[in-house]
C-alpha atoms as a PDB file:
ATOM      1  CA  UNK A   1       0.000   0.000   0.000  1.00  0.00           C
ATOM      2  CA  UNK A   2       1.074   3.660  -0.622  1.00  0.00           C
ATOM      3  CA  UNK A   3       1.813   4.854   2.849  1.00  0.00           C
ATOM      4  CA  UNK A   4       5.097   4.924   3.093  1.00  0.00           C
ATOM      5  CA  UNK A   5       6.907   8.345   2.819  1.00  0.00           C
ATOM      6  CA  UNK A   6      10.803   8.349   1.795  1.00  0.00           C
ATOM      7  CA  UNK A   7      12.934  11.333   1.512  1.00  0.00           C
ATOM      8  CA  UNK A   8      15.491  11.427  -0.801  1.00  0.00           C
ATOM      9  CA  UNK A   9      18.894  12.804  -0.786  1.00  0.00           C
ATOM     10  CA  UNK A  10      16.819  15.612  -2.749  1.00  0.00           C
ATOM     11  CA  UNK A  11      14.219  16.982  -0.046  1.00  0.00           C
ATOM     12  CA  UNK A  12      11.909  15.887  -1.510  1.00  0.00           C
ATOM     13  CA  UNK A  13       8.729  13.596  -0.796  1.00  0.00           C
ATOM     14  CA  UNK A  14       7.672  10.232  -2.490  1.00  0.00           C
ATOM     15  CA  UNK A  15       5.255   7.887  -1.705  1.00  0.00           C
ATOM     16  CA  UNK A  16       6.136   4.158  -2.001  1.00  0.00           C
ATOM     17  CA  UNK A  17       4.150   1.656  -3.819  1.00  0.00           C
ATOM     18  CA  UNK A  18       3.233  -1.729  -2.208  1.00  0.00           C
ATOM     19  CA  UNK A  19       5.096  -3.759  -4.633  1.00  0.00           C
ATOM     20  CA  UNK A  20       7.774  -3.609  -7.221  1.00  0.00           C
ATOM     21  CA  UNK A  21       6.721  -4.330 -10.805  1.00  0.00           C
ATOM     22  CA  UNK A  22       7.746  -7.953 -11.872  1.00  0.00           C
ATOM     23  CA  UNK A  23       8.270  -9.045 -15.305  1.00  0.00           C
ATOM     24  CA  UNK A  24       9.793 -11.589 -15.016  1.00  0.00           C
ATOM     25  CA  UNK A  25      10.812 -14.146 -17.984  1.00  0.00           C
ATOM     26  CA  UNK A  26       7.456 -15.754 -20.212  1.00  0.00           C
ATOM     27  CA  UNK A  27       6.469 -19.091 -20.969  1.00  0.00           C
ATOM     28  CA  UNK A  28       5.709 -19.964 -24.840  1.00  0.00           C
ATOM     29  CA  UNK A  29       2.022 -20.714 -23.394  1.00  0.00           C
ATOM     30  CA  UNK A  30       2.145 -17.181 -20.859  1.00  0.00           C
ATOM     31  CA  UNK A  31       2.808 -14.902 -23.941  1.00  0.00           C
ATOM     32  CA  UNK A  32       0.344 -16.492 -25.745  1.00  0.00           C
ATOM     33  CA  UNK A  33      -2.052 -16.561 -23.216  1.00  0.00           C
ATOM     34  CA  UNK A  34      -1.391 -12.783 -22.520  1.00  0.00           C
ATOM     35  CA  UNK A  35      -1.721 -11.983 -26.374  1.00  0.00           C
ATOM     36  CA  UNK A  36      -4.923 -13.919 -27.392  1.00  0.00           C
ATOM     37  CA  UNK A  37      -7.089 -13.015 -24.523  1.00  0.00           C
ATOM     38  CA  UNK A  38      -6.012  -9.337 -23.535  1.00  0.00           C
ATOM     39  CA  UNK A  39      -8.174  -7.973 -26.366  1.00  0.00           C
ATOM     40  CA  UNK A  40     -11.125  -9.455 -24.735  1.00  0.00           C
ATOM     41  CA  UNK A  41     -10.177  -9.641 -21.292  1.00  0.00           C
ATOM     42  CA  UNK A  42      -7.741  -7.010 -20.649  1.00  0.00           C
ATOM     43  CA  UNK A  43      -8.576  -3.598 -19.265  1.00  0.00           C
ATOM     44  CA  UNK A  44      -6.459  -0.234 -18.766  1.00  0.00           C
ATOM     45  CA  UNK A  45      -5.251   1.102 -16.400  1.00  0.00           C
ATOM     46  CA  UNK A  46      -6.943   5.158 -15.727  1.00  0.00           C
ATOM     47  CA  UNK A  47      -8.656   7.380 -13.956  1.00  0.00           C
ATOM     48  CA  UNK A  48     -12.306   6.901 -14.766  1.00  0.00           C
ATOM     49  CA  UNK A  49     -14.428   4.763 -12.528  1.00  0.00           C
ATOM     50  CA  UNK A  50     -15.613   2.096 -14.714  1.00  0.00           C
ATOM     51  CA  UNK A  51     -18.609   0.795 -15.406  1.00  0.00           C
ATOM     52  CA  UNK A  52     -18.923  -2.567 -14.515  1.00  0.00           C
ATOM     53  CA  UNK A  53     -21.821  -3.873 -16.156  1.00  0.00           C
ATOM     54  CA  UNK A  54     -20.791  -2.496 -19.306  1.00  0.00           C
ATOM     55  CA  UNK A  55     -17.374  -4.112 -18.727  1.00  0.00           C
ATOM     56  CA  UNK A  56     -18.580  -7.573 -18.476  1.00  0.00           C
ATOM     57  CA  UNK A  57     -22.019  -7.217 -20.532  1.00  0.00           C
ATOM     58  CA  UNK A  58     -23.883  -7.965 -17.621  1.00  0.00           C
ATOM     59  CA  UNK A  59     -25.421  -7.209 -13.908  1.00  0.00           C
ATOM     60  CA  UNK A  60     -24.247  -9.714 -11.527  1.00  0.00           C
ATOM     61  CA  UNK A  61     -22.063 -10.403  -8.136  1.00  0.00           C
ATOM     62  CA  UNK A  62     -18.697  -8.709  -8.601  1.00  0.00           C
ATOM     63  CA  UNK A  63     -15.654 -10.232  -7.407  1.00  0.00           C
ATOM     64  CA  UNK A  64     -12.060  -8.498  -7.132  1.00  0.00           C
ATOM     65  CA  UNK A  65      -9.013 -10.246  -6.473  1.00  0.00           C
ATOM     66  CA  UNK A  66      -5.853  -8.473  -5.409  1.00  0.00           C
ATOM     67  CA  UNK A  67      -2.321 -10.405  -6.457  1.00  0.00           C
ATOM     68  CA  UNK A  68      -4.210 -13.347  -8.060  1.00  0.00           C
ATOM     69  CA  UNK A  69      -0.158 -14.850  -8.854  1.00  0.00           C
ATOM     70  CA  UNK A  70      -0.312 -17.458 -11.605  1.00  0.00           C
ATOM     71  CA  UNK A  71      -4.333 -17.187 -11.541  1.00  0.00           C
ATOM     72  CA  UNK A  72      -4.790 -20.943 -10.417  1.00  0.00           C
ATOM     73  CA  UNK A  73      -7.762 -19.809  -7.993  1.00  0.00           C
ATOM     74  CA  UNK A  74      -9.335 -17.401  -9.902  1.00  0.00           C
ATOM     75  CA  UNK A  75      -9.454 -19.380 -13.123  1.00  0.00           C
ATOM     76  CA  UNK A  76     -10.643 -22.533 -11.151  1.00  0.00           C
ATOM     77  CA  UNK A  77     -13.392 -19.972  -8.882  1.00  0.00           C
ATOM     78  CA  UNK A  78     -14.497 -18.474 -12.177  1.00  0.00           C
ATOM     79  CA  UNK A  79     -15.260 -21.681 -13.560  1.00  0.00           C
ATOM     80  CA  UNK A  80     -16.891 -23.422 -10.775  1.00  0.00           C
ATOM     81  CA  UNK A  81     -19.351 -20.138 -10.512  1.00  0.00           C
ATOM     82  CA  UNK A  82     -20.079 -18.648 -14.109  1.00  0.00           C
ATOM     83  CA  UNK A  83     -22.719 -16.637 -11.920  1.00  0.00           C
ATOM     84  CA  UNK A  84     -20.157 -14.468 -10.826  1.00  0.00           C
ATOM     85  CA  UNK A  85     -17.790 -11.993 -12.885  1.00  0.00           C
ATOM     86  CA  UNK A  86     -14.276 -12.198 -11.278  1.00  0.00           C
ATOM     87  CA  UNK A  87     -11.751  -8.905 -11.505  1.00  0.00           C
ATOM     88  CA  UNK A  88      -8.137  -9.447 -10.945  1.00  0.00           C
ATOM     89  CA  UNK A  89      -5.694  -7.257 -10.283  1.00  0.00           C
ATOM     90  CA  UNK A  90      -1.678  -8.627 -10.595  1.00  0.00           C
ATOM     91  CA  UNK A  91       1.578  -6.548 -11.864  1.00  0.00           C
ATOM     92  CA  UNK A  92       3.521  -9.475 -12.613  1.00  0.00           C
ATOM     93  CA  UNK A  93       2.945 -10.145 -16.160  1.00  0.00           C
ATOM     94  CA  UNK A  94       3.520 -13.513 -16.423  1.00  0.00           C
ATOM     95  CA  UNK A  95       1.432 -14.239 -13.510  1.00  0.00           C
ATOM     96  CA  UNK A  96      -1.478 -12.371 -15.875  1.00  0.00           C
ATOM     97  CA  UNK A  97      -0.147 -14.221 -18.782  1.00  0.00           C
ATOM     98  CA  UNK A  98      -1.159 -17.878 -16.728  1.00  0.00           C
ATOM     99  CA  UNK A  99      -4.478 -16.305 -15.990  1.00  0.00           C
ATOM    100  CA  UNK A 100      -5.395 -15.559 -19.763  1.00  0.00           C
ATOM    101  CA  UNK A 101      -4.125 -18.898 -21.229  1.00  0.00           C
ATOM    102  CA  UNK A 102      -6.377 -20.848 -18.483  1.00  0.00           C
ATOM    103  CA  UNK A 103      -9.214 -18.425 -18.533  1.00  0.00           C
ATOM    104  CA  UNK A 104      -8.588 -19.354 -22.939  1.00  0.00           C
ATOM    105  CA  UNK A 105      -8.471 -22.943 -22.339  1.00  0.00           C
ATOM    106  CA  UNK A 106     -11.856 -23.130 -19.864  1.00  0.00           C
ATOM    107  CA  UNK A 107     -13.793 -20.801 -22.412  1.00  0.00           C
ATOM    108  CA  UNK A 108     -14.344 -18.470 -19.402  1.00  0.00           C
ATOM    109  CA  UNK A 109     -16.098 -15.351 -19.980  1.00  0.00           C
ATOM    110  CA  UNK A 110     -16.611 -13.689 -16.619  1.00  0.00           C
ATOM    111  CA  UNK A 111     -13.018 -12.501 -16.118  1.00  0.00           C
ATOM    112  CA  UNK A 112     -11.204  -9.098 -16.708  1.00  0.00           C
ATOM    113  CA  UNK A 113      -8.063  -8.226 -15.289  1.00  0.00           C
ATOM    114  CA  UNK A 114      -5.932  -5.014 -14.688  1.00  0.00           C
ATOM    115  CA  UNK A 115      -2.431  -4.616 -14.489  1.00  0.00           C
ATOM    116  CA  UNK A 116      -1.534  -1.681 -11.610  1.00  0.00           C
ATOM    117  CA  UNK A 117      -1.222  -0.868  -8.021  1.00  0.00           C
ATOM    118  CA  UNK A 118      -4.255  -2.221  -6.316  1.00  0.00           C
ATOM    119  CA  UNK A 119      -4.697   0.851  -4.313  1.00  0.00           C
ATOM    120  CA  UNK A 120      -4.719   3.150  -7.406  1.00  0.00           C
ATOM    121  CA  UNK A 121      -7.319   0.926  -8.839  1.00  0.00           C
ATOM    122  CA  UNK A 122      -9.595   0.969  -6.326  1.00  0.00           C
ATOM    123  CA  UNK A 123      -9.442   4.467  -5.902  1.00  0.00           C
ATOM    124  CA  UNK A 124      -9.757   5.644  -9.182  1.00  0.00           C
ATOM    125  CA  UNK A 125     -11.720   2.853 -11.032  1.00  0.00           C
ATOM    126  CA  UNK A 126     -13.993   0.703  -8.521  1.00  0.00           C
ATOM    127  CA  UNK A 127     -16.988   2.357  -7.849  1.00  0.00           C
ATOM    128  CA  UNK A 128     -17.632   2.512  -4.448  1.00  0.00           C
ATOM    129  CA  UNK A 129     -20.387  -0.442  -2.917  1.00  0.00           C
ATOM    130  CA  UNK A 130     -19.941  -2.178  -6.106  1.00  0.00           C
ATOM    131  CA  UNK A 131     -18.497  -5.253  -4.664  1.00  0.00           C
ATOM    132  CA  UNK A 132     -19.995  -8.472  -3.640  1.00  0.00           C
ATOM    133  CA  UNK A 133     -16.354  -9.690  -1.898  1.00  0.00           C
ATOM    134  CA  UNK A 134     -12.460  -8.488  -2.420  1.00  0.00           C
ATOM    135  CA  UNK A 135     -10.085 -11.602  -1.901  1.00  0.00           C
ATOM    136  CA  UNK A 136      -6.350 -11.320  -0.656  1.00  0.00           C
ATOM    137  CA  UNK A 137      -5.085 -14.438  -1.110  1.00  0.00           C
ATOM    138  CA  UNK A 138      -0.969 -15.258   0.324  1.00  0.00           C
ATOM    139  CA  UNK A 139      -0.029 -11.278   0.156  1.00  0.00           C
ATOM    140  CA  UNK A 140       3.898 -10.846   0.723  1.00  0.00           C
ATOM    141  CA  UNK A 141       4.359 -10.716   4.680  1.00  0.00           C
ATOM    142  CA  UNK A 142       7.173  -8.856   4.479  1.00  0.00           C
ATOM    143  CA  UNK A 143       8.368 -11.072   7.934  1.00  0.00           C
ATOM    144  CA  UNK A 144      11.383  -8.535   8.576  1.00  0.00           C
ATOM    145  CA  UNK A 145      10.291  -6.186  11.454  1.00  0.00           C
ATOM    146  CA  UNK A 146      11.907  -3.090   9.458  1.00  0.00           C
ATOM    147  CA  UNK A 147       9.420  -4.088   6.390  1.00  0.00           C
ATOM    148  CA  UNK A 148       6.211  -4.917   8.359  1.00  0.00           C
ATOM    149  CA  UNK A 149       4.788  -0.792   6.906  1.00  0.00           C
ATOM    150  CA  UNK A 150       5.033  -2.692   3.574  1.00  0.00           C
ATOM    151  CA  UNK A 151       2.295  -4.770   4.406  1.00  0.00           C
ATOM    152  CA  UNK A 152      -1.055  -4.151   2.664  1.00  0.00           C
ATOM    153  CA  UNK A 153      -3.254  -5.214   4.944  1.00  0.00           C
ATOM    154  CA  UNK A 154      -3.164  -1.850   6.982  1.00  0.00           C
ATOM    155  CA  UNK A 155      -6.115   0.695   8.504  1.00  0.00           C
ATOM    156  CA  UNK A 156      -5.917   3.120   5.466  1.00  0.00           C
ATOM    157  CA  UNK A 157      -6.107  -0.169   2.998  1.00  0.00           C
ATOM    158  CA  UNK A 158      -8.963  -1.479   4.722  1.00  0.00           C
ATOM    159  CA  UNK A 159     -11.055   1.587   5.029  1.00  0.00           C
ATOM    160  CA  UNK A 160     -10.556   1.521   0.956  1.00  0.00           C
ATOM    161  CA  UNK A 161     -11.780  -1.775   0.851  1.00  0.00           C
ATOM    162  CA  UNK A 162     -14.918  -1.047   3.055  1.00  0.00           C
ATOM    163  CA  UNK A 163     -15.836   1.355   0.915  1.00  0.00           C
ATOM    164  CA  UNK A 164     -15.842  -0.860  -2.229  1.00  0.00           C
ATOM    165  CA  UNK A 165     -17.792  -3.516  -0.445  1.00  0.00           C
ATOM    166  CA  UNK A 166     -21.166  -3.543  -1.003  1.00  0.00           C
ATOM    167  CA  UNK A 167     -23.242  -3.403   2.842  1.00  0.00           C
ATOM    168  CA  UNK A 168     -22.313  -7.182   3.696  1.00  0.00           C
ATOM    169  CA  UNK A 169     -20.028  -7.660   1.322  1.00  0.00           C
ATOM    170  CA  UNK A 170     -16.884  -9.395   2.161  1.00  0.00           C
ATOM    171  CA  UNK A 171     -13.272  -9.029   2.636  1.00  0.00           C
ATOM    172  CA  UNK A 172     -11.348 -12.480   2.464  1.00  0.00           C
ATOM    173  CA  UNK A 173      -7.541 -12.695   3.553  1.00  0.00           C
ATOM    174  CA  UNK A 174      -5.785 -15.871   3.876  1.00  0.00           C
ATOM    175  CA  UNK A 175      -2.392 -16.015   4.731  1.00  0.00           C
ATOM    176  CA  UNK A 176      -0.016 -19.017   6.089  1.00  0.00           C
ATOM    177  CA  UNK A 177       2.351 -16.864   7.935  1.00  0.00           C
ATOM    178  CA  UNK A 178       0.984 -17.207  11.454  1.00  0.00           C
ATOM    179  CA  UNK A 179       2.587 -13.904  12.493  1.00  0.00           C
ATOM    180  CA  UNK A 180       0.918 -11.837   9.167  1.00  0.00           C
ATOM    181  CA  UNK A 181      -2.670 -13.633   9.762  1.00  0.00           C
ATOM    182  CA  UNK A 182      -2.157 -11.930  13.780  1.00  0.00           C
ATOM    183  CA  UNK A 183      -1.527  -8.536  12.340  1.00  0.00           C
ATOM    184  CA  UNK A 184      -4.248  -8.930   9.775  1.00  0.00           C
ATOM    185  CA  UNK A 185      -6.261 -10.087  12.597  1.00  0.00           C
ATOM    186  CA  UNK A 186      -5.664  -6.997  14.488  1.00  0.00           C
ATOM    187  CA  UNK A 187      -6.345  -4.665  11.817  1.00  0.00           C
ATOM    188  CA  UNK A 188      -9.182  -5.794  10.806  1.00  0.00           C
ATOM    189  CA  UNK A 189     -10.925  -6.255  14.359  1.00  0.00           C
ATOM    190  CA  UNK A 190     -10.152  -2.337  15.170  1.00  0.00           C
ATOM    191  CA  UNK A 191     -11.158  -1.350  11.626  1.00  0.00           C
ATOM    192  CA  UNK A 192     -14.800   0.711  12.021  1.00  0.00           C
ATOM    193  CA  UNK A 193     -17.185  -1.061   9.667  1.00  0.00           C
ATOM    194  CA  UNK A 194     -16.220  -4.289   9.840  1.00  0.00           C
ATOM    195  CA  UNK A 195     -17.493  -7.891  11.586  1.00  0.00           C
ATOM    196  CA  UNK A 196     -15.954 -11.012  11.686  1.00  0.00           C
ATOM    197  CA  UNK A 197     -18.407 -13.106   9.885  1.00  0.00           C
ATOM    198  CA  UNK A 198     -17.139 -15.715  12.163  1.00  0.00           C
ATOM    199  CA  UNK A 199     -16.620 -14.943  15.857  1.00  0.00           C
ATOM    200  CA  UNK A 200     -14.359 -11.580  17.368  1.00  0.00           C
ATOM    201  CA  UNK A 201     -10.681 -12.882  16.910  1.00  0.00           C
ATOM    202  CA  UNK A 202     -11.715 -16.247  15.514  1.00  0.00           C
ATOM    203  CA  UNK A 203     -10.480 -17.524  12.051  1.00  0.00           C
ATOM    204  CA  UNK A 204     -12.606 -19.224   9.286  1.00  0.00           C
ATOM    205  CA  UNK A 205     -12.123 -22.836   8.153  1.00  0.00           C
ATOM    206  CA  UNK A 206     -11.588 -22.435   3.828  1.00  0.00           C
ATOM    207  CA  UNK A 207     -14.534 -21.800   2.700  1.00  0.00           C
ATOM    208  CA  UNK A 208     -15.659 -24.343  -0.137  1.00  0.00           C
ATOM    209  CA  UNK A 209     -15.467 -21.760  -2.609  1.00  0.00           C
ATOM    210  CA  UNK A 210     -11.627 -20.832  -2.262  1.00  0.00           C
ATOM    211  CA  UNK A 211      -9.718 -23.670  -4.078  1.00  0.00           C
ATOM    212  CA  UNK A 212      -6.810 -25.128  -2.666  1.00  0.00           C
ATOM    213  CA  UNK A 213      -3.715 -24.392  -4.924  1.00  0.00           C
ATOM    214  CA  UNK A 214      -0.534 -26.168  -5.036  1.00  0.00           C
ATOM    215  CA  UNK A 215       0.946 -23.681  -3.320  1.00  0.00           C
ATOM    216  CA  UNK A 216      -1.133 -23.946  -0.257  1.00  0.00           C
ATOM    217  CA  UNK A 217      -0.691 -28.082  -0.544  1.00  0.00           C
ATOM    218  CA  UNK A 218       3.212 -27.490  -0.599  1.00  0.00           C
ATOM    219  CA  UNK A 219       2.408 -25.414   2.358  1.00  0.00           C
ATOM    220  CA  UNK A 220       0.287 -28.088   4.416  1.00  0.00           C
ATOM    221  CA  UNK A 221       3.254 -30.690   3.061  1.00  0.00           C
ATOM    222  CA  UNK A 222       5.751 -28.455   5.366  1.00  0.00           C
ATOM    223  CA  UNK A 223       3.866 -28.052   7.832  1.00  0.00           C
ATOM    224  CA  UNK A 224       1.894 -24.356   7.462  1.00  0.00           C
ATOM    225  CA  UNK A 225      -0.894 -23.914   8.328  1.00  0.00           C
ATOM    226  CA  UNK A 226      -3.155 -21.285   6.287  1.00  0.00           C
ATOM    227  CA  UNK A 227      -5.348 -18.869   7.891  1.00  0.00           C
ATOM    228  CA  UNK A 228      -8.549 -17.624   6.283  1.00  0.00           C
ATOM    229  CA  UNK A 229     -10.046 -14.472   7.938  1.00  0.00           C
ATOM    230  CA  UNK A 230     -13.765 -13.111   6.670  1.00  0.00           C
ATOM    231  CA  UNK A 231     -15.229  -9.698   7.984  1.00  0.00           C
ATOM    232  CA  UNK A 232     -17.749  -7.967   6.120  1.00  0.00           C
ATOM    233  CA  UNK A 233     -19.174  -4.370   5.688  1.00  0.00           C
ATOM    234  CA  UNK A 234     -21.627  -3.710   8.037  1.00  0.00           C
ATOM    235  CA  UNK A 235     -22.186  -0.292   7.407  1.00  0.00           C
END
């Protein structure tokens, strides 16, 4: 998240972005992917809010994810519910380039994704109450004391959230860094406009509709345990 403010040998004042943009290298199937389905499924970044039924030709529940990786989830969610239109927002291109090629292969049509700084997209182009649930799935923990400001889930993130969150919507996190689910845990349970959907300071078992991904069964295979909090807007 944008909070942190560096001063340069300059003077001056910057603010620094919650992550560093990744290109990393591209698989054959990646650029492909990334080229065959952007037309359709691709949007710009800018500074209009966007109309969302106009983006996906339709009215129905609206879904954003935030750092969907190689898209394994969100191409398996927006199969398994075609009554949903999923938004994903990643800035590692080959990570975007995964998403396309599966959302190609499953002949999905209720995906659109955006390549940018999640909290300059939901400022600028997420209308506010217009979604249904905003999922934060495995966000960098930054463990290192000195980095823990770099963390997203923070008070002024969250109060963006709430305000893109429909009344009742949700905001998932899951995390398997037992130390980043506390903090999250924290946050969230001080943040004004928010219950657990749960219990106060309880966790949520994965709900059926999260899918587990390899990464999260390499995880169990080491021993981590993964840590899935709900709260939604109640106001």
């Amino acid at each position: 998240m944008t909070t942190e403010i560096v001063k340069p040998g300059d003077g001056t004042l910057r603010k620094v972005r919650s992550f560093m943009r990744r290109e990393g290298r591209f698989t054959e199937g990646q650029r492909r992917g990334l080229e065959a389905q952007w037309p359709t499924c691709g949007i710009e970044p800018g500074s209009d809010m966007l109309d969302l039924d106009q983006v996906f030709g339709r009215r129905a529940p609206r879904i954003l994810e935030v750092g969907f990786g190689m898209g394994e989830s969100l191409a398996a969610m927006a199969v398994a519910h075609p009554e949903n239109d999923y938004l994903g927002v990643e800035v590692y291109r080959p990570g975007m380039g995964s998403l396309l090629r599966q959302v190609g292969e499953n002949g999905s049509t209720n995906v659109r994704v955006i390549s940018e700084d999640a909290v300059v997209v939901l400022s600028k182009m997420i209308p506010d109450g217009s979604l249904e649930r905003l999922q934060l799935f495995f966000p960098d923990p930054w463990h290192k004391r000195r980095h823990h400001k770099r963390r997203i889930v923070q008070s002024e993130f969250v109060s963006l959230v709430c305000k893109k969150l429909k009344p009742g919507g949700v905001f998932h996190m899951a995390t398997d860094w037992q130390a980043y689910a506390k903090h999250m845990m924290k946050v969230m349970s001080e943040a004004p406009g928010y219950e657990n959907c749960v219990a106060s300071g309880e966790y949520a078992a994965r709900p059926e509709f999260r899918p587990l991904t390899k990464f999260e069964q390499r995880g169990h295979r080491l021993g981590h345990g993964v840590c899935d909090l709900l709260f939604k807007r109640t106001i």
